[in-house]
Protein backbone atom coordinates (compact mmCIF):
# COMPACT_ATOMS: atom_id res chain seq x y z
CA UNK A 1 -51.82 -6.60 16.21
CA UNK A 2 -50.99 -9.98 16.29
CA UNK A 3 -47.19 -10.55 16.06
CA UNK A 4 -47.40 -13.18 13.23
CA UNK A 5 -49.18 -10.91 11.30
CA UNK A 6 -46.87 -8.45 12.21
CA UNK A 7 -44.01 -10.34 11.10
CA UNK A 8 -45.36 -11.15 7.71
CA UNK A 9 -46.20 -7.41 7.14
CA UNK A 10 -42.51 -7.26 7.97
CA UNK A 11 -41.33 -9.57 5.53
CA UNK A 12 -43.65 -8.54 3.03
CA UNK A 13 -42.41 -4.47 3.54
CA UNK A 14 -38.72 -6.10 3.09
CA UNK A 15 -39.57 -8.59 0.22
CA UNK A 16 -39.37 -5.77 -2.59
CA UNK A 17 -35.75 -5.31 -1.79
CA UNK A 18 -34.69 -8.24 -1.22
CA UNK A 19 -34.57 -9.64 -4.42
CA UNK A 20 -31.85 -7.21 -5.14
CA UNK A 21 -29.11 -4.77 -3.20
CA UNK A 22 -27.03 -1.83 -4.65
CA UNK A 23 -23.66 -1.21 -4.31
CA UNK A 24 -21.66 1.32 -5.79
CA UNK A 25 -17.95 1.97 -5.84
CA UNK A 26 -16.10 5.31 -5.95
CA UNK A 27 -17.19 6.24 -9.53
CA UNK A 28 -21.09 5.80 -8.44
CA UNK A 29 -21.46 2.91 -10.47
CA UNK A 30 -24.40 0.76 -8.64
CA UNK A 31 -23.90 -3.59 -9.17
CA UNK A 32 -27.29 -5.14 -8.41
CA UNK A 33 -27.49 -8.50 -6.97
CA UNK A 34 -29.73 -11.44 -5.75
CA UNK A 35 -30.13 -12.08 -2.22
CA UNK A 36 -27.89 -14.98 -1.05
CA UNK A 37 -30.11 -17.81 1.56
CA UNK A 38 -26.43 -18.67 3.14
CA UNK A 39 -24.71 -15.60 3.96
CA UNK A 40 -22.69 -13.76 1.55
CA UNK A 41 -19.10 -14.06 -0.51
CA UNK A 42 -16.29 -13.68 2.07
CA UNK A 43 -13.64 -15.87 4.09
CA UNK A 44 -16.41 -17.39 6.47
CA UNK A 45 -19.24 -18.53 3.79
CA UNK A 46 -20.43 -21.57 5.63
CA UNK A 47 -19.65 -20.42 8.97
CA UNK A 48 -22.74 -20.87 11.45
CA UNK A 49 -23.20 -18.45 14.19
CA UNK A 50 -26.04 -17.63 16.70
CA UNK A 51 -25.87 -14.63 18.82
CA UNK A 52 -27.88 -13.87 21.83
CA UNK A 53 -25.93 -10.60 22.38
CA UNK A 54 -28.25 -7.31 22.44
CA UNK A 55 -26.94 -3.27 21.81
CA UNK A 56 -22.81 -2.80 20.94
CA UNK A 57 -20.09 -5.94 21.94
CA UNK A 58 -21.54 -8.87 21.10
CA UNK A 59 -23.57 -8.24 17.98
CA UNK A 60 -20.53 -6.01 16.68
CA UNK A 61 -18.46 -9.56 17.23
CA UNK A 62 -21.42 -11.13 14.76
CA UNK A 63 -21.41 -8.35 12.40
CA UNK A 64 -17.49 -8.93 11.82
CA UNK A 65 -18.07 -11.90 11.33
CA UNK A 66 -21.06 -11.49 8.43
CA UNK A 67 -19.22 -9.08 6.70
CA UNK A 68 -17.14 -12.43 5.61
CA UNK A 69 -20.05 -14.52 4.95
CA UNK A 70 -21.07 -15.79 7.56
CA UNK A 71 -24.56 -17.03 8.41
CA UNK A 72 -25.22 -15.17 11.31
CA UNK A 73 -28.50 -15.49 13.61
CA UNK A 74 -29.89 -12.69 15.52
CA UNK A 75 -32.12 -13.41 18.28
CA UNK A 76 -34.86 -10.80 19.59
CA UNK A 77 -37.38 -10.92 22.35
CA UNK A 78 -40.58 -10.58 20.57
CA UNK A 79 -42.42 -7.34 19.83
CA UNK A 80 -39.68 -5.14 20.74
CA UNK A 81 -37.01 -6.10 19.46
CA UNK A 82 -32.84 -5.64 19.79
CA UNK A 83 -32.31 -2.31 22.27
CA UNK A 84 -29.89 -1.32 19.85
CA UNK A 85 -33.14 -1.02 17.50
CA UNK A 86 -34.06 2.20 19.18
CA UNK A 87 -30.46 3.81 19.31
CA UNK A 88 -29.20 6.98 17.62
CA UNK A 89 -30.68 9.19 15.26
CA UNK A 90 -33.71 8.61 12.96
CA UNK A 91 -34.45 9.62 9.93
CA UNK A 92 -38.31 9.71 8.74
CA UNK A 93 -38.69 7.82 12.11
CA UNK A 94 -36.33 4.41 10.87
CA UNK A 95 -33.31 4.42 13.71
CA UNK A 96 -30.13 5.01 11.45
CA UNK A 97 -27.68 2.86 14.14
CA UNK A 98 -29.01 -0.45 13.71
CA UNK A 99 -29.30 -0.60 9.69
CA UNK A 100 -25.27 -0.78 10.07
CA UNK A 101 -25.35 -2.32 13.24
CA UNK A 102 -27.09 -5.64 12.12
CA UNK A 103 -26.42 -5.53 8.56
CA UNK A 104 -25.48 -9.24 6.55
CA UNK A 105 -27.10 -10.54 9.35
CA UNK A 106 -30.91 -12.77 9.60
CA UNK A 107 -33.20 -11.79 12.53
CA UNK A 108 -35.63 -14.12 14.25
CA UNK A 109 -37.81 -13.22 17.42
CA UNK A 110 -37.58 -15.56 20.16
CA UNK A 111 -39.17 -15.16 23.64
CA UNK A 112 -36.81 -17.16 26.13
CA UNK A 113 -39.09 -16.68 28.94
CA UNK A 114 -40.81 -19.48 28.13
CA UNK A 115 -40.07 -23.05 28.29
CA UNK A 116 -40.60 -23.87 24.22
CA UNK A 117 -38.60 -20.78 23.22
CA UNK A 118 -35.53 -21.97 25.53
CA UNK A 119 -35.89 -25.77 23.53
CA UNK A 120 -35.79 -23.70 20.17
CA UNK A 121 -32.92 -21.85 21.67
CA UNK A 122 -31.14 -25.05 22.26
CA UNK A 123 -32.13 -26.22 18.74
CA UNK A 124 -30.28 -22.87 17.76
CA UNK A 125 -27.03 -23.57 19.59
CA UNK A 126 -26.89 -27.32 18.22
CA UNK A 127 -27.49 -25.65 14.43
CA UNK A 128 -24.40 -23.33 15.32
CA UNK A 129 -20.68 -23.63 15.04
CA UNK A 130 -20.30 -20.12 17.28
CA UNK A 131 -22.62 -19.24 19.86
CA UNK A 132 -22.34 -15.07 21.30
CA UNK A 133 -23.90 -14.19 24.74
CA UNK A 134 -23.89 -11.26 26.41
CA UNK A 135 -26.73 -11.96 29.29
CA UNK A 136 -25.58 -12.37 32.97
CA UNK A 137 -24.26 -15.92 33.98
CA UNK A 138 -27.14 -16.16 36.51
CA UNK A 139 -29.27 -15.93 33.30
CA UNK A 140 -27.52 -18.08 31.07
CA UNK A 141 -28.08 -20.86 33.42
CA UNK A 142 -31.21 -20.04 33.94
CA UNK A 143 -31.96 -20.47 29.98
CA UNK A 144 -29.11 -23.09 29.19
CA UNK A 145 -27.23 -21.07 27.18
CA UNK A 146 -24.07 -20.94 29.75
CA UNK A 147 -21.06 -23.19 28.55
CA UNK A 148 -21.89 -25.93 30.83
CA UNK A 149 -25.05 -26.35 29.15
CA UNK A 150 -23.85 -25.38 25.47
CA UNK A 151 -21.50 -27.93 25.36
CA UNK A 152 -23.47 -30.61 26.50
CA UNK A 153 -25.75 -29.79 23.30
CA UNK A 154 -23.23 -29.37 21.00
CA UNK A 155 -19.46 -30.36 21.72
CA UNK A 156 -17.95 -29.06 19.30
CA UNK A 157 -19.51 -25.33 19.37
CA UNK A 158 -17.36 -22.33 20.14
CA UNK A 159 -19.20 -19.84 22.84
CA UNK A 160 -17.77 -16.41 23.00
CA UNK A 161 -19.19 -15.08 26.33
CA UNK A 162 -19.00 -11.36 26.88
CA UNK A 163 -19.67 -9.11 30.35
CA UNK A 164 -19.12 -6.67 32.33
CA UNK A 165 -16.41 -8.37 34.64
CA UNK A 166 -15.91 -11.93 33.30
CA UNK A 167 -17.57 -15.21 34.30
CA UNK A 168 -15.07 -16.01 37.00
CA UNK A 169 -15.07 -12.94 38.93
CA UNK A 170 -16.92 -11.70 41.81
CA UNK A 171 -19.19 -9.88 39.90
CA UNK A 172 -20.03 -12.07 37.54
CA UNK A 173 -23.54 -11.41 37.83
CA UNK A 174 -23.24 -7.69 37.79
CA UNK A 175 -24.46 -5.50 35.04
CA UNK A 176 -21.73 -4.19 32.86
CA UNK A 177 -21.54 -1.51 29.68
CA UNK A 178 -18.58 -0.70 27.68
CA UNK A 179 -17.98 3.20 29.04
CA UNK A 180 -17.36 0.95 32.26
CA UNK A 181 -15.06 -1.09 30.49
CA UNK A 182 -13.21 1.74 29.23
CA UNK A 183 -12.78 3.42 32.68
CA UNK A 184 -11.50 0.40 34.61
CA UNK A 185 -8.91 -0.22 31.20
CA UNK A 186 -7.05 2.80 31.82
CA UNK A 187 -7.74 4.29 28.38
CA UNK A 188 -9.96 7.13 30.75
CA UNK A 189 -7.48 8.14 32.85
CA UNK A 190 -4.59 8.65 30.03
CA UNK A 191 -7.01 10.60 27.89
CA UNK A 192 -7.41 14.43 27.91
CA UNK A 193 -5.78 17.05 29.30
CA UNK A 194 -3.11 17.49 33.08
CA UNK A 195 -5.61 19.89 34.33
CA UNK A 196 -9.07 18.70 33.01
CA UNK A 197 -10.88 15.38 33.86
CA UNK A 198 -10.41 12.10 32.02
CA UNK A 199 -12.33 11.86 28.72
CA UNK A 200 -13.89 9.07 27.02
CA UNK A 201 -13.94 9.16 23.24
CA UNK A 202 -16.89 9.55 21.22
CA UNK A 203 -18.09 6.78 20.43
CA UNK A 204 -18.56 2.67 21.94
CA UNK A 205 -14.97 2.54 22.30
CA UNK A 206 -14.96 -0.50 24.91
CA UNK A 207 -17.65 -2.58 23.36
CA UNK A 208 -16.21 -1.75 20.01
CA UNK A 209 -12.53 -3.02 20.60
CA UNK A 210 -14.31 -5.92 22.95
CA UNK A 211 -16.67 -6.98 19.65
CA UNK A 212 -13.26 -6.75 17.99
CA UNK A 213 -11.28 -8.69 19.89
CA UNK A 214 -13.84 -11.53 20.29
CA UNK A 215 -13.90 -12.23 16.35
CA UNK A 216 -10.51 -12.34 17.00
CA UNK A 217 -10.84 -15.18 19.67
CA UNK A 218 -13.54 -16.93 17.53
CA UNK A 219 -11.34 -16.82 14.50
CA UNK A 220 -8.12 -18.57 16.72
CA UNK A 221 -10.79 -21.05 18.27
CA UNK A 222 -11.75 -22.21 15.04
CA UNK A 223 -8.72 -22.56 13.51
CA UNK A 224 -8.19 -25.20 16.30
CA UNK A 225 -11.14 -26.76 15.74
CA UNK A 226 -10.01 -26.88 12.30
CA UNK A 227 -6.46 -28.60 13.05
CA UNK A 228 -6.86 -30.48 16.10
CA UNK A 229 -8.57 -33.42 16.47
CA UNK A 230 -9.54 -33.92 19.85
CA UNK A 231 -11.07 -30.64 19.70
CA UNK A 232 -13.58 -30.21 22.26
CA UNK A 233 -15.36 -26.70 22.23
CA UNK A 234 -14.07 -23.53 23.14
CA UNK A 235 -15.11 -21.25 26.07
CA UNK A 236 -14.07 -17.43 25.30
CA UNK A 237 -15.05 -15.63 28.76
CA UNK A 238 -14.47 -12.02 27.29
CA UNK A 239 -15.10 -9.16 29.97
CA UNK A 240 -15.49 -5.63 28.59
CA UNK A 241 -12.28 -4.39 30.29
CA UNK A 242 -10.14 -6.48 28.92
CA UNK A 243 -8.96 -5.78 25.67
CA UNK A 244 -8.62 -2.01 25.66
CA UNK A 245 -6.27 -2.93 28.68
CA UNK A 246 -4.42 -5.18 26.86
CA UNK A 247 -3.51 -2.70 24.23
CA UNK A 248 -2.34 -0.17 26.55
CA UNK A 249 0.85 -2.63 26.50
CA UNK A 250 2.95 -0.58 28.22
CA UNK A 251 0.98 0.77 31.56
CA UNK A 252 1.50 -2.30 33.68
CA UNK A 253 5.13 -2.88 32.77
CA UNK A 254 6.09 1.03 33.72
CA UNK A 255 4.17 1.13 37.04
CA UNK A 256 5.53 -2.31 38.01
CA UNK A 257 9.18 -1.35 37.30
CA UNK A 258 8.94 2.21 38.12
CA UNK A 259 7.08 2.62 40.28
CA UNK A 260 4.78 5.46 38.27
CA UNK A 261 1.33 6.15 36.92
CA UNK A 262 1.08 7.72 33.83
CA UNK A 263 -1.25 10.99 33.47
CA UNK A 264 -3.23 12.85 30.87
CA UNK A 265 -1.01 14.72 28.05
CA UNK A 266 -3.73 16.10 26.11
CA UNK A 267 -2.92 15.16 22.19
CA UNK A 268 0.56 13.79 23.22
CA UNK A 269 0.72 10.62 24.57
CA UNK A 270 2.09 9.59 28.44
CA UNK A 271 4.31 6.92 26.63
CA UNK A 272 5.65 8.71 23.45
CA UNK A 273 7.23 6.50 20.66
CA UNK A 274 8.09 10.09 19.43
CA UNK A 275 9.69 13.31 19.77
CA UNK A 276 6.42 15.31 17.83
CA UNK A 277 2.70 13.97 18.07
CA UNK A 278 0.32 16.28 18.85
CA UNK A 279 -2.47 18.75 17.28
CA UNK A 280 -1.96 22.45 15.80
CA UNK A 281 -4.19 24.79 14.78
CA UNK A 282 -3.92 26.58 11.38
CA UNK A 283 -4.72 30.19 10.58
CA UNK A 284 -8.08 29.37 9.06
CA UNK A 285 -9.52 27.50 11.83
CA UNK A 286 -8.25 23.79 10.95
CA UNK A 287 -6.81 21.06 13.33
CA UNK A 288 -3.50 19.32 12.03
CA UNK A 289 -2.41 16.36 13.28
CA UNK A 290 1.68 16.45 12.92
CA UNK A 291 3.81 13.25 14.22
CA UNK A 292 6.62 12.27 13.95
CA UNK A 293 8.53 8.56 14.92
CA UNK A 294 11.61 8.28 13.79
CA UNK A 295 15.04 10.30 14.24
CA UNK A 296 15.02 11.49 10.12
CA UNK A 297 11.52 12.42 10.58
CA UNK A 298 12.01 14.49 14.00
CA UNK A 299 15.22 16.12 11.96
CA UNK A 300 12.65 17.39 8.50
CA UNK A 301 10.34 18.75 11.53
CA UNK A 302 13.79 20.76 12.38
CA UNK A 303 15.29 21.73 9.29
CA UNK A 304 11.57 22.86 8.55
CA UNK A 305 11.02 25.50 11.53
CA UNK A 306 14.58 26.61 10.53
CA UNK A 307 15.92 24.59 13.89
CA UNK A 308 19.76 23.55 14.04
CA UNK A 309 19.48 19.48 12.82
CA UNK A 310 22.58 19.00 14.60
CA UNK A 311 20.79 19.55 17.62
CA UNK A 312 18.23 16.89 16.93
CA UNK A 313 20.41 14.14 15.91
CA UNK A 314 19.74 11.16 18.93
CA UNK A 315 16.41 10.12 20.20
CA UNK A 316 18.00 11.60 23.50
CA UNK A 317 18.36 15.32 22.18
CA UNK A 318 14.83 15.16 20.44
CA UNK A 319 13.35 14.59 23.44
CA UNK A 320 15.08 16.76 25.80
CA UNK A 321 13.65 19.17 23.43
CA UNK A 322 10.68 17.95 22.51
CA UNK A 323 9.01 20.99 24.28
CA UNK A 324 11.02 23.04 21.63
CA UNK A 325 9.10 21.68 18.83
CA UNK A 326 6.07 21.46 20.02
CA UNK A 327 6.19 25.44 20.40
CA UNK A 328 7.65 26.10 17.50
CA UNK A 329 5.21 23.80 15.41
CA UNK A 330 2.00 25.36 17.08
CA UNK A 331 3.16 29.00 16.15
CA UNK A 332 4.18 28.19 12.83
CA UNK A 333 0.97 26.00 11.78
CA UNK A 334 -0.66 29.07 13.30
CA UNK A 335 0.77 31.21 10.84
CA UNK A 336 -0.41 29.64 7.95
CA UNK A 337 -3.39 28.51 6.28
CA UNK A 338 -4.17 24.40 6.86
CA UNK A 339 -3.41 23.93 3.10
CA UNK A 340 -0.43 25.52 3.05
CA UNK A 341 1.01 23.86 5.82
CA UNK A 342 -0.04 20.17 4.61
CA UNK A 343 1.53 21.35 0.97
CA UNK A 344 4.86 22.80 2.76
CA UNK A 345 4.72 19.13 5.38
CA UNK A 346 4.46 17.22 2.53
CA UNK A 347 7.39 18.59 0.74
CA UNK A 348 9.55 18.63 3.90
CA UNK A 349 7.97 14.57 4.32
CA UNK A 350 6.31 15.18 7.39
CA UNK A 351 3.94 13.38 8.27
CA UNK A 352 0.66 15.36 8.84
CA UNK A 353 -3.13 14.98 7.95
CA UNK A 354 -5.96 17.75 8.58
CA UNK A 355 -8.85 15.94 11.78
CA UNK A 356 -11.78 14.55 9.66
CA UNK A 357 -15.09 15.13 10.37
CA UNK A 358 -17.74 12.42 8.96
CA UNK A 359 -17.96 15.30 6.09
CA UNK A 360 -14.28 15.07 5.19
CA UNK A 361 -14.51 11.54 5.43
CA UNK A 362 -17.48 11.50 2.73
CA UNK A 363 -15.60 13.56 0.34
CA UNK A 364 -12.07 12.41 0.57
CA UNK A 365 -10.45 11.20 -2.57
CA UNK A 366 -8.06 8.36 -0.61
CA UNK A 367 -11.68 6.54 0.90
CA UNK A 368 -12.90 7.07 -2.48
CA UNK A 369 -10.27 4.95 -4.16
CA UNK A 370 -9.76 2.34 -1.37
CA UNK A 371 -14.01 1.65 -1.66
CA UNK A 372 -14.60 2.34 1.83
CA UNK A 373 -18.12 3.60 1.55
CA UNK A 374 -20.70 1.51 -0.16
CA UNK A 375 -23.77 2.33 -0.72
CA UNK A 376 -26.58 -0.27 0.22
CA UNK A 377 -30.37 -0.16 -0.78
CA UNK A 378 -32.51 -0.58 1.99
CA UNK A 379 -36.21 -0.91 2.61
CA UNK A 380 -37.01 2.11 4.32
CA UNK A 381 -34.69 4.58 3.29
CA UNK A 382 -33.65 3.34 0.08
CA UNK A 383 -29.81 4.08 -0.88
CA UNK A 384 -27.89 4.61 2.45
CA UNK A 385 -24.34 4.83 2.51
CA UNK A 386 -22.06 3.44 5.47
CA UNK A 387 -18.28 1.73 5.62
CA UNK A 388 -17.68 -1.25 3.24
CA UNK A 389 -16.52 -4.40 4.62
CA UNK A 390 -12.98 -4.05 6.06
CA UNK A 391 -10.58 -5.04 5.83
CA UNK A 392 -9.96 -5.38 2.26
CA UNK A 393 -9.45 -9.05 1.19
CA UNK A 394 -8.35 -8.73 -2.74
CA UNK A 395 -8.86 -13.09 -3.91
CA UNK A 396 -12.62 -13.30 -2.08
CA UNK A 397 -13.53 -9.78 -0.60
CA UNK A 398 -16.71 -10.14 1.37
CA UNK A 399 -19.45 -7.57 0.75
CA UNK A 400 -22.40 -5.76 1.92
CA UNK A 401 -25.74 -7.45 0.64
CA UNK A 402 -28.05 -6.40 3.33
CA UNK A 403 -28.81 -3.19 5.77
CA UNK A 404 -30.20 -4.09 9.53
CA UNK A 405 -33.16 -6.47 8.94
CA UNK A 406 -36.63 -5.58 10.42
CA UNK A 407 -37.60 -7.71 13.60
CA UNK A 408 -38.29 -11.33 12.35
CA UNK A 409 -37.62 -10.79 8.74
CA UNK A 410 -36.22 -14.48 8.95
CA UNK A 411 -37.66 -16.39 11.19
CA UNK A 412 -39.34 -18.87 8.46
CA UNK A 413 -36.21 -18.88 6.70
CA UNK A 414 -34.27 -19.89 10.24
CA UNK A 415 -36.87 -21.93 11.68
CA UNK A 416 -38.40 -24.09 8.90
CA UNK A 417 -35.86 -24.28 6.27
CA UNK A 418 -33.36 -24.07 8.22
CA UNK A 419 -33.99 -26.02 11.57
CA UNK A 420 -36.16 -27.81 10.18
CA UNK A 421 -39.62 -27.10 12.01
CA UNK A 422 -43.16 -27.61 10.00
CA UNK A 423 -45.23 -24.47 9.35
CA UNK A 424 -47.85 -25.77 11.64
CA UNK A 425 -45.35 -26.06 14.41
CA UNK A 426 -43.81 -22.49 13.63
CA UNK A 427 -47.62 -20.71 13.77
CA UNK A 428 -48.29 -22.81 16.78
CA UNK A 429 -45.20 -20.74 18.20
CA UNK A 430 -46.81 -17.41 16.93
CA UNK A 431 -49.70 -18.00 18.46
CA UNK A 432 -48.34 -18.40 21.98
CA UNK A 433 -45.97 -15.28 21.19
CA UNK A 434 -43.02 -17.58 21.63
CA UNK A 435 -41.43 -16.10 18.50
């Protein structure tokens, strides 16, 4: 099938719903919509971004920053699309992943193999106030979109490079994925338990907290823009490592002073800000998170396992007998039911919560209230529910108005309306499977 055709069977499939989206709050009550051409409410309507960033980092970096409004391109290789189109599970064959993945967002196909589709991509980056890569640097130069080149084209643009080992290291040029990134962080090595291997958590950890930290960096790099004058583009080489080792604040300092590593402690952490943090399992089955950071909390943990408080009254004698607690709080939360524990914690004012499943989470009164599940209409599965926009902003709250688009949905929008090419020009590019 020819891709043009294929697109407008695309855009046709999507055009029923996208005159209107659903939302619905806690009570079920559904808010219908129109579609918005420029992004949707939020902190960053206006805000111009391009991404050629494919799977997790990157495009999560984008989505944060659609979520607030702004208009945020998506670029795909023709035909097949965004990797991350093909991850996860699927229901009735539609991948489940990318709906969240590149929701708020406007996808165009773009084939930067050849030479027209790199002058459209340059087109793209001189459109944009933020530019996201994620390619190699031996590729970006290649296809001019490394910062040499970006800035020429536009000056003022902010380019938030992202890979495996940064753009001034050795291995530059090196693939890279975010379970990498975790590993050489740290994070690995401190988690799980002293006499099993290191554990990575269950999910995109490293490109998660690396898409997180790099609308972070394009957030501080526009705010310059915004208040300096002789503002001349920003260059934000991100590598995937980086900032899950910069929140492990404290592993650098202790092994340059003291001269230590810090190991695996299971659910208790190698660096404790507390006496009491770790998991307990209840008579019916139930994991309980208990923890405890302060000196009055430490002492209700005491007085409620029947413990002397006396001998819990400095940080010092808590943690000399830390190993007390812990005992005494795994046999006792064994004792009981998980409810009754989490009634008798709250009365002592403990602090304590049960380990949520994605069930728990769905039926929880406290997500119910604080609107952090929407539920979004979408083209092929019709209502779908998945996390709200967060955080919460109360004065102009951005929103969800759109699932993952399907490949190319926009590229007339993008392209004609709002680059400015003819719709001869744009079917000439069809033709040649450019876009």
């Amino acid at each position: 099938m020819e891709l043009s055709c294929w697109t407008r069977i695309s855009s046709a499939r999507h055009a029923e719903a996208a005159g209107k989206r659903i939302r619905r709050g806690a009570g079920g009550t559904a808010v219908t919509s129109r579609h918005p051409e420029t992004g949707g409410p939020g902190q960053l309507r206006g805000l111009k971004v391009v991404e050629f960033a494919h799977v997790v980092a990157g495009p999560l970096a984008g989505s944060l920053l659609a979520d607030q409004g702004a208009d945020v391109v998506h670029v795909e290789p023709p035909g097949t699309g965004d990797a991350a189109r093909g991850m996860g599970p699927r229901k009735d064959g539609h991948p489940l992943w990318f709906k969240v993945a590149a929701r708020n967002k406007r996808s165009v196909t773009l084939d930067l193999h050849h030479e027209s589709g790199r002058e459209l991509a340059q087109r793209l980056v001189a459109w944009a106030d933020v530019v996201i890569v994620t390619l190699r640097s031996g590729r970006l130069r290649a296809w001019g979109l490394d910062w040499e080149t970006v800035h020429r084209i536009n000056p003022k643009a902010v380019l938030l490079q992202i890979s495996g080992f940064g753009a001034t290291s050795s291995q530059a040029d090196a693939p890279g994925f975010g379970k990498v990134g975790e590993a050489r962080s740290g994070v690995v090595h401190l988690t799980g338990f002293p006499e099993g291997p290191p554990v990575h958590t269950g999910f995109s950890h490293g490109d998660a907290v690396t898409g997180l930290m790099g609308a972070y960096a394009v957030l501080a790099a526009l705010h310059r823009r915004d208040h300096d004058p002789r503002f001349d583009g920003e260059w934000i080489d991100l590598a995937l490592f980086e900032p899950l080792f910069r929140l492990v604040e404290w592993q650098v300092i202790v092994h340059d002073q003291l001269g230590t590593v810090p190991e695996r402690s299971g659910n208790q952490l190698a660096v404790a800000p507390a006496a009491v943090i770790n998991t307990y399992r209840s008579r019916d089955g139930e994991w309980l998170t208990v923890t405890s950071a302060t000196l009055r909390s430490v002492r209700n943990i005491a007085r409620l396992l029947g413990l002397d408080e006396d001998e819990f009254a400095t940080a010092e004698q808590q943690y000399a007998k830390r190993g007390q607690l812990d005992d005494g709080l795994r046999a006792w939360v064994g004792e009981r039911t998980a409810a009754a524990c989490l009634e008798a914690f709250a009365r002592a004012e403990v602090v304590a919560s049960r380990v949520f499943s994605a069930e728990d989470i769905a039926a929880d009164p406290v997500y119910a209230e604080r609107e952090d599940i929407v539920t979004v209409d979408d083209a092929d599965l019709g209502p779908v529910r998945m996390q709200a926009v967060l955080p919460h902003f109360r004065q102009r709250p951005g929103r969800v108005w759109r699932t993952g688009p399907g490949l190319g949905q926009d590229n007339h929008l993008v392209y004609c309306d709002w680059l400015g090419l003819g719709e001869d020009e744009l079917a000439q590019l069809e033709q040649r499977h450019v876009v």
